[in-house]
PDB file of N, CA and C in Angstrom:
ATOM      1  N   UNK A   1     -34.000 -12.152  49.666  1.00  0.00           N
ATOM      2  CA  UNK A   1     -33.693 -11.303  50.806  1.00  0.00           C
ATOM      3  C   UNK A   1     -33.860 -12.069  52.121  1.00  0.00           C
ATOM      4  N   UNK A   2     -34.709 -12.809  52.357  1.00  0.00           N
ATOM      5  CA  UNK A   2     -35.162 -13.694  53.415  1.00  0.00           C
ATOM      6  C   UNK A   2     -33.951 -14.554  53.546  1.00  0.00           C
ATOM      7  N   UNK A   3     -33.788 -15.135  52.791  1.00  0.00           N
ATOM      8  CA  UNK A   3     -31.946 -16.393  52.385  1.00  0.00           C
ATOM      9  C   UNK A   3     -30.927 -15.388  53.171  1.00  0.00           C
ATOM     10  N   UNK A   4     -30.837 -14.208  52.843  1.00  0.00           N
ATOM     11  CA  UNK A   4     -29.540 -13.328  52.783  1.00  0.00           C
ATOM     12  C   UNK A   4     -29.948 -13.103  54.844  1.00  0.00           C
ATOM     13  N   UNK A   5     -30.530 -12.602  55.440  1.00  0.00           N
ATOM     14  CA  UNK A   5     -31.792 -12.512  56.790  1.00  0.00           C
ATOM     15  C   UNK A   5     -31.176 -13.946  57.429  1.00  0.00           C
ATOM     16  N   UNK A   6     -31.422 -14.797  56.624  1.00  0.00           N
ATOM     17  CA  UNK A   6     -31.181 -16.211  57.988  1.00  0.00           C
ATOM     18  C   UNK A   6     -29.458 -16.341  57.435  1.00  0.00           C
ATOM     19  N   UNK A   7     -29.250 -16.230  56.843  1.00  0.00           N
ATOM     20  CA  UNK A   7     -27.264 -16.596  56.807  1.00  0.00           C
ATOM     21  C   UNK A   7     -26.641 -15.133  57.336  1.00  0.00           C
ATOM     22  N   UNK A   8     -27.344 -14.300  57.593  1.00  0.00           N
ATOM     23  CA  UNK A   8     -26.908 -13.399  58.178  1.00  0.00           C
ATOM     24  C   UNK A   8     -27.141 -14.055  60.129  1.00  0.00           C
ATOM     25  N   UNK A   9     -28.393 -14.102  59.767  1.00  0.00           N
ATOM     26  CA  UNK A   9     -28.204 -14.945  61.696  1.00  0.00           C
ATOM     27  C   UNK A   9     -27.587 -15.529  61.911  1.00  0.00           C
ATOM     28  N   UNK A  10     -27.214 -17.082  60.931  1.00  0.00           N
ATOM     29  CA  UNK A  10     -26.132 -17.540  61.000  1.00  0.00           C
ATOM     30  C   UNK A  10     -24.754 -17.389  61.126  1.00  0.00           C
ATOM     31  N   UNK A  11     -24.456 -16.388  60.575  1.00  0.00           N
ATOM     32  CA  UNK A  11     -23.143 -15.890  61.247  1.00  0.00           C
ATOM     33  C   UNK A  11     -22.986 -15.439  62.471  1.00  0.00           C
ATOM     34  N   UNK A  12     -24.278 -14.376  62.632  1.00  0.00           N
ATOM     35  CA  UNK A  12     -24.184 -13.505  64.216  1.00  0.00           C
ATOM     36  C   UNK A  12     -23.973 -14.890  65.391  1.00  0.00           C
ATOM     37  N   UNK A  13     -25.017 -15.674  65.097  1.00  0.00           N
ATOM     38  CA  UNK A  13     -24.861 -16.807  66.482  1.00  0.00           C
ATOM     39  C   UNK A  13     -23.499 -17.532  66.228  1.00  0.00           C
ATOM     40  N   UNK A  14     -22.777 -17.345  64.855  1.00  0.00           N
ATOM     41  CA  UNK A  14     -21.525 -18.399  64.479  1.00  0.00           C
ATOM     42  C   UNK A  14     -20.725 -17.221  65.563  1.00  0.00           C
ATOM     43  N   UNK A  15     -20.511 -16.173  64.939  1.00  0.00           N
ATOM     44  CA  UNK A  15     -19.478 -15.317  66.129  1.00  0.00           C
ATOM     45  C   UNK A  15     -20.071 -15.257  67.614  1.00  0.00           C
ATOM     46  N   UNK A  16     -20.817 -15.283  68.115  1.00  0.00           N
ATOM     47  CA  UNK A  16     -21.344 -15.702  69.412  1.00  0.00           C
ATOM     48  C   UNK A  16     -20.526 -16.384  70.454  1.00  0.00           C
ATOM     49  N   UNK A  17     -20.918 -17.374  69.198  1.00  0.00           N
ATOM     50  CA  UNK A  17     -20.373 -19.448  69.714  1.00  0.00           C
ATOM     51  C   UNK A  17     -18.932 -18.926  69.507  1.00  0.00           C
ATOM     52  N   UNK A  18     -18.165 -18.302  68.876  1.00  0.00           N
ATOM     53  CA  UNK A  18     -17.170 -18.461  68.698  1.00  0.00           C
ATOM     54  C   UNK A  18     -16.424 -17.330  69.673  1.00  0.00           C
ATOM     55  N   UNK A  19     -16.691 -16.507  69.716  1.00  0.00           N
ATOM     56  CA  UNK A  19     -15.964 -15.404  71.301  1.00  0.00           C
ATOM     57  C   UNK A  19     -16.731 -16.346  72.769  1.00  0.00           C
ATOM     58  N   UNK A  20     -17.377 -16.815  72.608  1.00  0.00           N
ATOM     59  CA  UNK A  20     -18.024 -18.032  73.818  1.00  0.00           C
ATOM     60  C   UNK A  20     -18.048 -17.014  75.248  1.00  0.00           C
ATOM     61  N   UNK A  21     -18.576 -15.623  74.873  1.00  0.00           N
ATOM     62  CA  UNK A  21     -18.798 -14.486  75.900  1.00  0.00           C
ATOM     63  C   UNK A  21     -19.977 -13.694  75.624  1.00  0.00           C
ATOM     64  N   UNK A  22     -20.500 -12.761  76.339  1.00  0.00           N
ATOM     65  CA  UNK A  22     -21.267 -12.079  75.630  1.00  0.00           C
ATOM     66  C   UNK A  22     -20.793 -10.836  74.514  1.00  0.00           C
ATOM     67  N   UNK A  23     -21.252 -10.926  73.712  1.00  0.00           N
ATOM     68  CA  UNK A  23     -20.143  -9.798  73.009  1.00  0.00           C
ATOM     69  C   UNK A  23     -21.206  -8.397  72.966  1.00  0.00           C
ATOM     70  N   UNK A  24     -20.024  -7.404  72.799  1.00  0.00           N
ATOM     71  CA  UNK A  24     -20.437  -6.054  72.475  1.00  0.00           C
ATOM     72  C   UNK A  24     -21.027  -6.005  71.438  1.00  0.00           C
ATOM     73  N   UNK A  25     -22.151  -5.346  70.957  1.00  0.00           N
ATOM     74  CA  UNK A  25     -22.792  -4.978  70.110  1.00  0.00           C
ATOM     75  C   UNK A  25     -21.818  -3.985  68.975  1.00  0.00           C
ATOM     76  N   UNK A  26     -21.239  -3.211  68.949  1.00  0.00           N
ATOM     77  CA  UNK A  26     -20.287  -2.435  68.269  1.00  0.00           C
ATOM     78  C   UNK A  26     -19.513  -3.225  67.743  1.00  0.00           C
ATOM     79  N   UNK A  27     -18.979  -4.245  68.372  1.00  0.00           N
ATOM     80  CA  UNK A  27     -17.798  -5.061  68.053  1.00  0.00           C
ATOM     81  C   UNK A  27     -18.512  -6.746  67.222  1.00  0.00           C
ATOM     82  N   UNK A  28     -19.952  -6.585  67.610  1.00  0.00           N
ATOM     83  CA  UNK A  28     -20.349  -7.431  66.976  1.00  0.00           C
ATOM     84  C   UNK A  28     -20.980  -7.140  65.349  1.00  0.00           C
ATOM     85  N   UNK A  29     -21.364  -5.600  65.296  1.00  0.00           N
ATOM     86  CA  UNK A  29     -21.654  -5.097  64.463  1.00  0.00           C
ATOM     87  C   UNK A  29     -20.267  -5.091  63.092  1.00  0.00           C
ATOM     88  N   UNK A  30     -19.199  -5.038  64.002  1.00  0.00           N
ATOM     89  CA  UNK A  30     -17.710  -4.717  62.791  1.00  0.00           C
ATOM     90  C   UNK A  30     -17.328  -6.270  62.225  1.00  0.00           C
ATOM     91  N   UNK A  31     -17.806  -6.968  63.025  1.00  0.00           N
ATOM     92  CA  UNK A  31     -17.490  -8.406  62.855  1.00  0.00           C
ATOM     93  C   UNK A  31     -18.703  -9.088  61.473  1.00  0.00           C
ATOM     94  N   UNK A  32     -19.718  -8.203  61.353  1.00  0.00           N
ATOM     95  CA  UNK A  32     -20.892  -8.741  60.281  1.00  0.00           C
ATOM     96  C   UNK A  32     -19.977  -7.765  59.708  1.00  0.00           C
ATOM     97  N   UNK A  33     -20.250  -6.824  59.644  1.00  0.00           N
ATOM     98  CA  UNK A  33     -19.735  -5.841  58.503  1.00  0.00           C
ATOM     99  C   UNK A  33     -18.695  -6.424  57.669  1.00  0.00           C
ATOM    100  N   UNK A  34     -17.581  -6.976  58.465  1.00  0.00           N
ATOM    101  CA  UNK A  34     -16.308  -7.460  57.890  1.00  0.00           C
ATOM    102  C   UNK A  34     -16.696  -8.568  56.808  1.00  0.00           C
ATOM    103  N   UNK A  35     -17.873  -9.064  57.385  1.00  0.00           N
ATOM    104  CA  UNK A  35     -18.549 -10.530  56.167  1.00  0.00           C
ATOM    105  C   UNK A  35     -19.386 -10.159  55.394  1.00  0.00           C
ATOM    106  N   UNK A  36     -19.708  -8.463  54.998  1.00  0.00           N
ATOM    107  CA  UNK A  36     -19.935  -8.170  53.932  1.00  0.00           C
ATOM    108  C   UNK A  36     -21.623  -7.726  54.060  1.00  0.00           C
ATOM    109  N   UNK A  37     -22.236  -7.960  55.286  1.00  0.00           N
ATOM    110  CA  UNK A  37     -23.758  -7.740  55.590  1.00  0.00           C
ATOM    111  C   UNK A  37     -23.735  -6.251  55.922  1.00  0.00           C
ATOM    112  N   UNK A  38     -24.948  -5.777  55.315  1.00  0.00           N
ATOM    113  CA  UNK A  38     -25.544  -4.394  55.487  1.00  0.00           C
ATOM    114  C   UNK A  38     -26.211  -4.295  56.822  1.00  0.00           C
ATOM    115  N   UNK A  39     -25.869  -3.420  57.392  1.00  0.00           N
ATOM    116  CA  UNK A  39     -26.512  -2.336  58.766  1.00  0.00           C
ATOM    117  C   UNK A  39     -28.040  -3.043  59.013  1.00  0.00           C
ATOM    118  N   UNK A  40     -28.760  -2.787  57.899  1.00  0.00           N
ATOM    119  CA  UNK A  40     -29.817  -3.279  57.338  1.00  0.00           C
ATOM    120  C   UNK A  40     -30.525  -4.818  57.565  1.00  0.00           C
ATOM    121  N   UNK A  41     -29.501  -5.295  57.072  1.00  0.00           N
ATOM    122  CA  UNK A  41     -29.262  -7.209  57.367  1.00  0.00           C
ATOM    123  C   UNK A  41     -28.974  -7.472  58.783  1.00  0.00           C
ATOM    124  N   UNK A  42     -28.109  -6.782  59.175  1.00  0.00           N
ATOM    125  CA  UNK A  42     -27.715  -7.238  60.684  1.00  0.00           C
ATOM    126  C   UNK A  42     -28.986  -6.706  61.388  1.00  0.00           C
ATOM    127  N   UNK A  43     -29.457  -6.222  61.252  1.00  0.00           N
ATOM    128  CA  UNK A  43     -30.665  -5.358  62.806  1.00  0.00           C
ATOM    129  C   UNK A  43     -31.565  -6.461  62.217  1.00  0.00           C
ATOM    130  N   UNK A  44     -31.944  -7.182  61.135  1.00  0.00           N
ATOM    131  CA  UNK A  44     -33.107  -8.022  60.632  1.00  0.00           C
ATOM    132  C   UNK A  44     -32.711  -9.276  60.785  1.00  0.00           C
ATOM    133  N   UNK A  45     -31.084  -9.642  61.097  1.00  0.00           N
ATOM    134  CA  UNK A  45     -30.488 -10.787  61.511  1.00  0.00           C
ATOM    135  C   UNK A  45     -31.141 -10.983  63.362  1.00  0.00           C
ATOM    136  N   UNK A  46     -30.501  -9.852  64.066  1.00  0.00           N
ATOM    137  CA  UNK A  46     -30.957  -9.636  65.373  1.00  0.00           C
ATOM    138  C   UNK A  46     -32.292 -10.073  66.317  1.00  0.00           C
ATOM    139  N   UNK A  47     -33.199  -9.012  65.419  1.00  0.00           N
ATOM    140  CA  UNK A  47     -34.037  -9.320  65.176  1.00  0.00           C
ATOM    141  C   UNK A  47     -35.435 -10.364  65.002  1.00  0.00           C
ATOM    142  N   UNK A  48     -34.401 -11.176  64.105  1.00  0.00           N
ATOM    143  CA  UNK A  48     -34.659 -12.522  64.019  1.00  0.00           C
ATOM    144  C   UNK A  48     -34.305 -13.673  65.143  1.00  0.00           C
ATOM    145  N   UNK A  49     -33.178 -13.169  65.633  1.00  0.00           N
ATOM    146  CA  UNK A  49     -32.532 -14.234  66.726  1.00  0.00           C
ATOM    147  C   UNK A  49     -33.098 -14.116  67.797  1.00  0.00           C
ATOM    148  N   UNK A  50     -33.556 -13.071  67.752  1.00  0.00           N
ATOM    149  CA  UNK A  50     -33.917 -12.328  69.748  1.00  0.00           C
ATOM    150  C   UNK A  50     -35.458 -12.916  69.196  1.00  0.00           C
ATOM    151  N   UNK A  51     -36.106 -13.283  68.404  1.00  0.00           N
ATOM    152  CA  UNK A  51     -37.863 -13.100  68.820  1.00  0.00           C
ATOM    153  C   UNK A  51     -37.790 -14.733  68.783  1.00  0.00           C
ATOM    154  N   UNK A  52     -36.716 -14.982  68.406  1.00  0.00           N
ATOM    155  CA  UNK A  52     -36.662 -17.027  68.598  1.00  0.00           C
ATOM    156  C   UNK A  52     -35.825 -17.232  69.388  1.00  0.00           C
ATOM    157  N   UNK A  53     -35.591 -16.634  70.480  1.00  0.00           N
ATOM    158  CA  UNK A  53     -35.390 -16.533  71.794  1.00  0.00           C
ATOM    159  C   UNK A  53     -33.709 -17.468  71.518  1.00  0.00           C
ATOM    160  N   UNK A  54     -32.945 -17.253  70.276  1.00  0.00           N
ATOM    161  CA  UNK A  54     -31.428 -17.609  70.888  1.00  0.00           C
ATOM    162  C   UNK A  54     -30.858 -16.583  71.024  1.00  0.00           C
ATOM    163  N   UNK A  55     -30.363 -15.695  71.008  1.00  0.00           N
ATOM    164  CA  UNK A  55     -29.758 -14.576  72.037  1.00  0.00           C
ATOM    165  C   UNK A  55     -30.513 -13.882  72.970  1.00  0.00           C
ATOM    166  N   UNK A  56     -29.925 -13.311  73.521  1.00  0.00           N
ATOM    167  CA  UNK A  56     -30.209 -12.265  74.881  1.00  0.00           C
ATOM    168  C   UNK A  56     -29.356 -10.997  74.895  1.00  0.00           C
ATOM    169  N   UNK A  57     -30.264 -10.180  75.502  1.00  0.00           N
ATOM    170  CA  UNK A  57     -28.793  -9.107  75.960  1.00  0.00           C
ATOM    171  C   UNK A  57     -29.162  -8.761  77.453  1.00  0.00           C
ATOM    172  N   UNK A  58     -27.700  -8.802  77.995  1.00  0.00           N
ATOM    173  CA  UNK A  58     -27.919  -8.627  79.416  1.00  0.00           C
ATOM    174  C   UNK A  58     -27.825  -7.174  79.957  1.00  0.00           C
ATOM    175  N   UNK A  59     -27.571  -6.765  81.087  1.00  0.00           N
ATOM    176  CA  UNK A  59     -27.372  -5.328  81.857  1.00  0.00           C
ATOM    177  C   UNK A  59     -26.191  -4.473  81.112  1.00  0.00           C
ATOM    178  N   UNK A  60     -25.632  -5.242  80.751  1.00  0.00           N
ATOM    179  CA  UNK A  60     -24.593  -4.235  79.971  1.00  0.00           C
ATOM    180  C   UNK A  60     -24.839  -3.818  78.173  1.00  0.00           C
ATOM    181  N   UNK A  61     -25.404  -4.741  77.942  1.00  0.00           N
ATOM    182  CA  UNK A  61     -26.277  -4.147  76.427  1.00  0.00           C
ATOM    183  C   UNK A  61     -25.530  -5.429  75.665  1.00  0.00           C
ATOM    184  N   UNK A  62     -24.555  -6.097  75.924  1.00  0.00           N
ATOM    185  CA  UNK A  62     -23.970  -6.936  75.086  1.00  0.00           C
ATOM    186  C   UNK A  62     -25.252  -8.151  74.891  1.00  0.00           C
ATOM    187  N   UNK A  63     -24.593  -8.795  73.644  1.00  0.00           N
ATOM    188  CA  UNK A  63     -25.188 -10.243  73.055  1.00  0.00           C
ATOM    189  C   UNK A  63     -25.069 -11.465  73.656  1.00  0.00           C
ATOM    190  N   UNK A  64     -25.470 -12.325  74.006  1.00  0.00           N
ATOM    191  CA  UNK A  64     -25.194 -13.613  74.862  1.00  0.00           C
ATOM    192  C   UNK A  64     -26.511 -14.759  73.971  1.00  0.00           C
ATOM    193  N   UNK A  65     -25.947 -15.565  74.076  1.00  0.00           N
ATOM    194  CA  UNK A  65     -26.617 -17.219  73.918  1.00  0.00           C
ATOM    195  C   UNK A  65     -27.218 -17.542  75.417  1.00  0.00           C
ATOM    196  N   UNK A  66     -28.915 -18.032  75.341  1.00  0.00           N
ATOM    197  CA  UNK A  66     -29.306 -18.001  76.433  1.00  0.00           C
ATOM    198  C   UNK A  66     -29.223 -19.507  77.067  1.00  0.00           C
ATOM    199  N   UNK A  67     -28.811 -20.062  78.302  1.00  0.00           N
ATOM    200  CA  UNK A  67     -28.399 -21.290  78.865  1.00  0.00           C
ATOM    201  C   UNK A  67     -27.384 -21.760  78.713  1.00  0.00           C
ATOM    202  N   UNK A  68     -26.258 -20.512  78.628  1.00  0.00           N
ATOM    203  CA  UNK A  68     -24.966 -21.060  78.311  1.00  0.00           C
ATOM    204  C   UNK A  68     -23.938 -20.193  79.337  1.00  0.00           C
ATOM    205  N   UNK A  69     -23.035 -20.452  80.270  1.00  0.00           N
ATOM    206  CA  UNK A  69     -22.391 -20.226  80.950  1.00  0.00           C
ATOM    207  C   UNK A  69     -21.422 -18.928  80.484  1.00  0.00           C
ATOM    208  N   UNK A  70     -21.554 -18.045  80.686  1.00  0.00           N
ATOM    209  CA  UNK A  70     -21.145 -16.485  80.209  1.00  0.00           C
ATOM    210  C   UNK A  70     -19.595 -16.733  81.122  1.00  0.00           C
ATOM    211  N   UNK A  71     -18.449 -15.918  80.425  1.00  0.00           N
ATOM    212  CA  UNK A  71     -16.924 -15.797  80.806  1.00  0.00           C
ATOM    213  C   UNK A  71     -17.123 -14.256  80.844  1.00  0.00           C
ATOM    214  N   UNK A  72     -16.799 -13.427  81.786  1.00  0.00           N
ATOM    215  CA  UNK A  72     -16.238 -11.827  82.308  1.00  0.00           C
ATOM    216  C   UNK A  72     -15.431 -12.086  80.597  1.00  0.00           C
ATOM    217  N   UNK A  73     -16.225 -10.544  80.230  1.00  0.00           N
ATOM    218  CA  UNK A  73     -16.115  -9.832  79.013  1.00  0.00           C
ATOM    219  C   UNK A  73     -14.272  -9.364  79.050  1.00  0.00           C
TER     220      UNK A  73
END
Protein backbone atom coordinates (compact mmCIF):
# COMPACT_ATOMS: atom_id res chain seq x y z
CA UNK A 1 0.00 0.00 0.00
CA UNK A 2 2.88 2.39 0.84
CA UNK A 3 4.48 1.42 -3.05
CA UNK A 4 0.90 2.13 -4.47
CA UNK A 5 1.02 6.02 -1.90
CA UNK A 6 4.46 7.07 -3.48
CA UNK A 7 3.65 6.11 -7.40
CA UNK A 8 0.58 7.66 -6.76
CA UNK A 9 2.66 11.01 -5.80
CA UNK A 10 4.51 10.31 -8.56
CA UNK A 11 2.10 10.83 -10.94
CA UNK A 12 0.31 13.84 -9.13
CA UNK A 13 3.81 15.89 -9.32
CA UNK A 14 4.26 14.02 -13.06
CA UNK A 15 0.84 15.95 -14.06
CA UNK A 16 1.95 19.09 -12.24
CA UNK A 17 5.28 19.26 -14.23
CA UNK A 18 3.37 18.50 -17.06
CA UNK A 19 0.27 21.32 -17.22
CA UNK A 20 3.54 23.57 -15.89
CA UNK A 21 0.50 25.77 -14.04
CA UNK A 22 -1.13 25.47 -11.00
CA UNK A 23 -3.80 23.05 -11.54
CA UNK A 24 -7.33 22.68 -10.22
CA UNK A 25 -7.86 20.24 -7.76
CA UNK A 26 -11.12 18.68 -9.52
CA UNK A 27 -9.32 18.49 -12.66
CA UNK A 28 -6.40 17.14 -10.94
CA UNK A 29 -8.44 14.67 -9.14
CA UNK A 30 -10.02 13.27 -12.88
CA UNK A 31 -6.55 13.16 -14.14
CA UNK A 32 -5.44 10.37 -11.10
CA UNK A 33 -8.66 8.81 -11.46
CA UNK A 34 -8.12 8.33 -15.23
CA UNK A 35 -4.66 6.32 -14.04
CA UNK A 36 -6.67 4.13 -12.14
CA UNK A 37 -5.90 5.56 -8.28
CA UNK A 38 -8.60 5.52 -5.62
CA UNK A 39 -10.08 8.83 -3.96
CA UNK A 40 -8.34 7.16 -1.13
CA UNK A 41 -4.74 7.02 -2.78
CA UNK A 42 -4.93 10.42 -4.12
CA UNK A 43 -5.75 12.45 -0.66
CA UNK A 44 -2.66 10.00 0.82
CA UNK A 45 -0.69 10.89 -2.44
CA UNK A 46 -1.41 14.77 -1.49
CA UNK A 47 -0.85 14.40 1.54
CA UNK A 48 2.31 13.05 1.17
CA UNK A 49 3.53 15.79 -1.23
CA UNK A 50 2.30 18.82 0.77
CA UNK A 51 4.09 17.61 4.29
CA UNK A 52 7.49 17.26 2.01
CA UNK A 53 6.87 20.55 1.08
CA UNK A 54 6.72 19.84 -3.07
CA UNK A 55 3.42 21.24 -3.75
CA UNK A 56 1.53 24.16 -2.53
CA UNK A 57 -1.82 25.49 -2.93
CA UNK A 58 -2.30 29.01 -3.48
CA UNK A 59 -5.45 31.64 -2.95
CA UNK A 60 -7.41 29.99 -5.38
CA UNK A 61 -7.25 26.36 -3.91
CA UNK A 62 -5.32 25.02 -6.97
CA UNK A 63 -1.95 22.76 -6.84
CA UNK A 64 1.40 24.39 -7.71
CA UNK A 65 5.19 23.18 -7.42
CA UNK A 66 6.86 25.48 -4.96
CA UNK A 67 9.92 27.79 -6.66
CA UNK A 68 8.69 27.46 -9.90
CA UNK A 69 7.34 30.30 -12.01
CA UNK A 70 3.36 29.82 -12.17
CA UNK A 71 1.55 30.71 -15.99
CA UNK A 72 -2.35 32.45 -15.44
CA UNK A 73 -4.51 29.28 -15.14
Amino acid sequence: MEQRIADARDALLRHIRKENRAVDPKRLVELMAADGYSRREIQAALHLAMSRNQIRIDREMRFFRPGKTLQAA
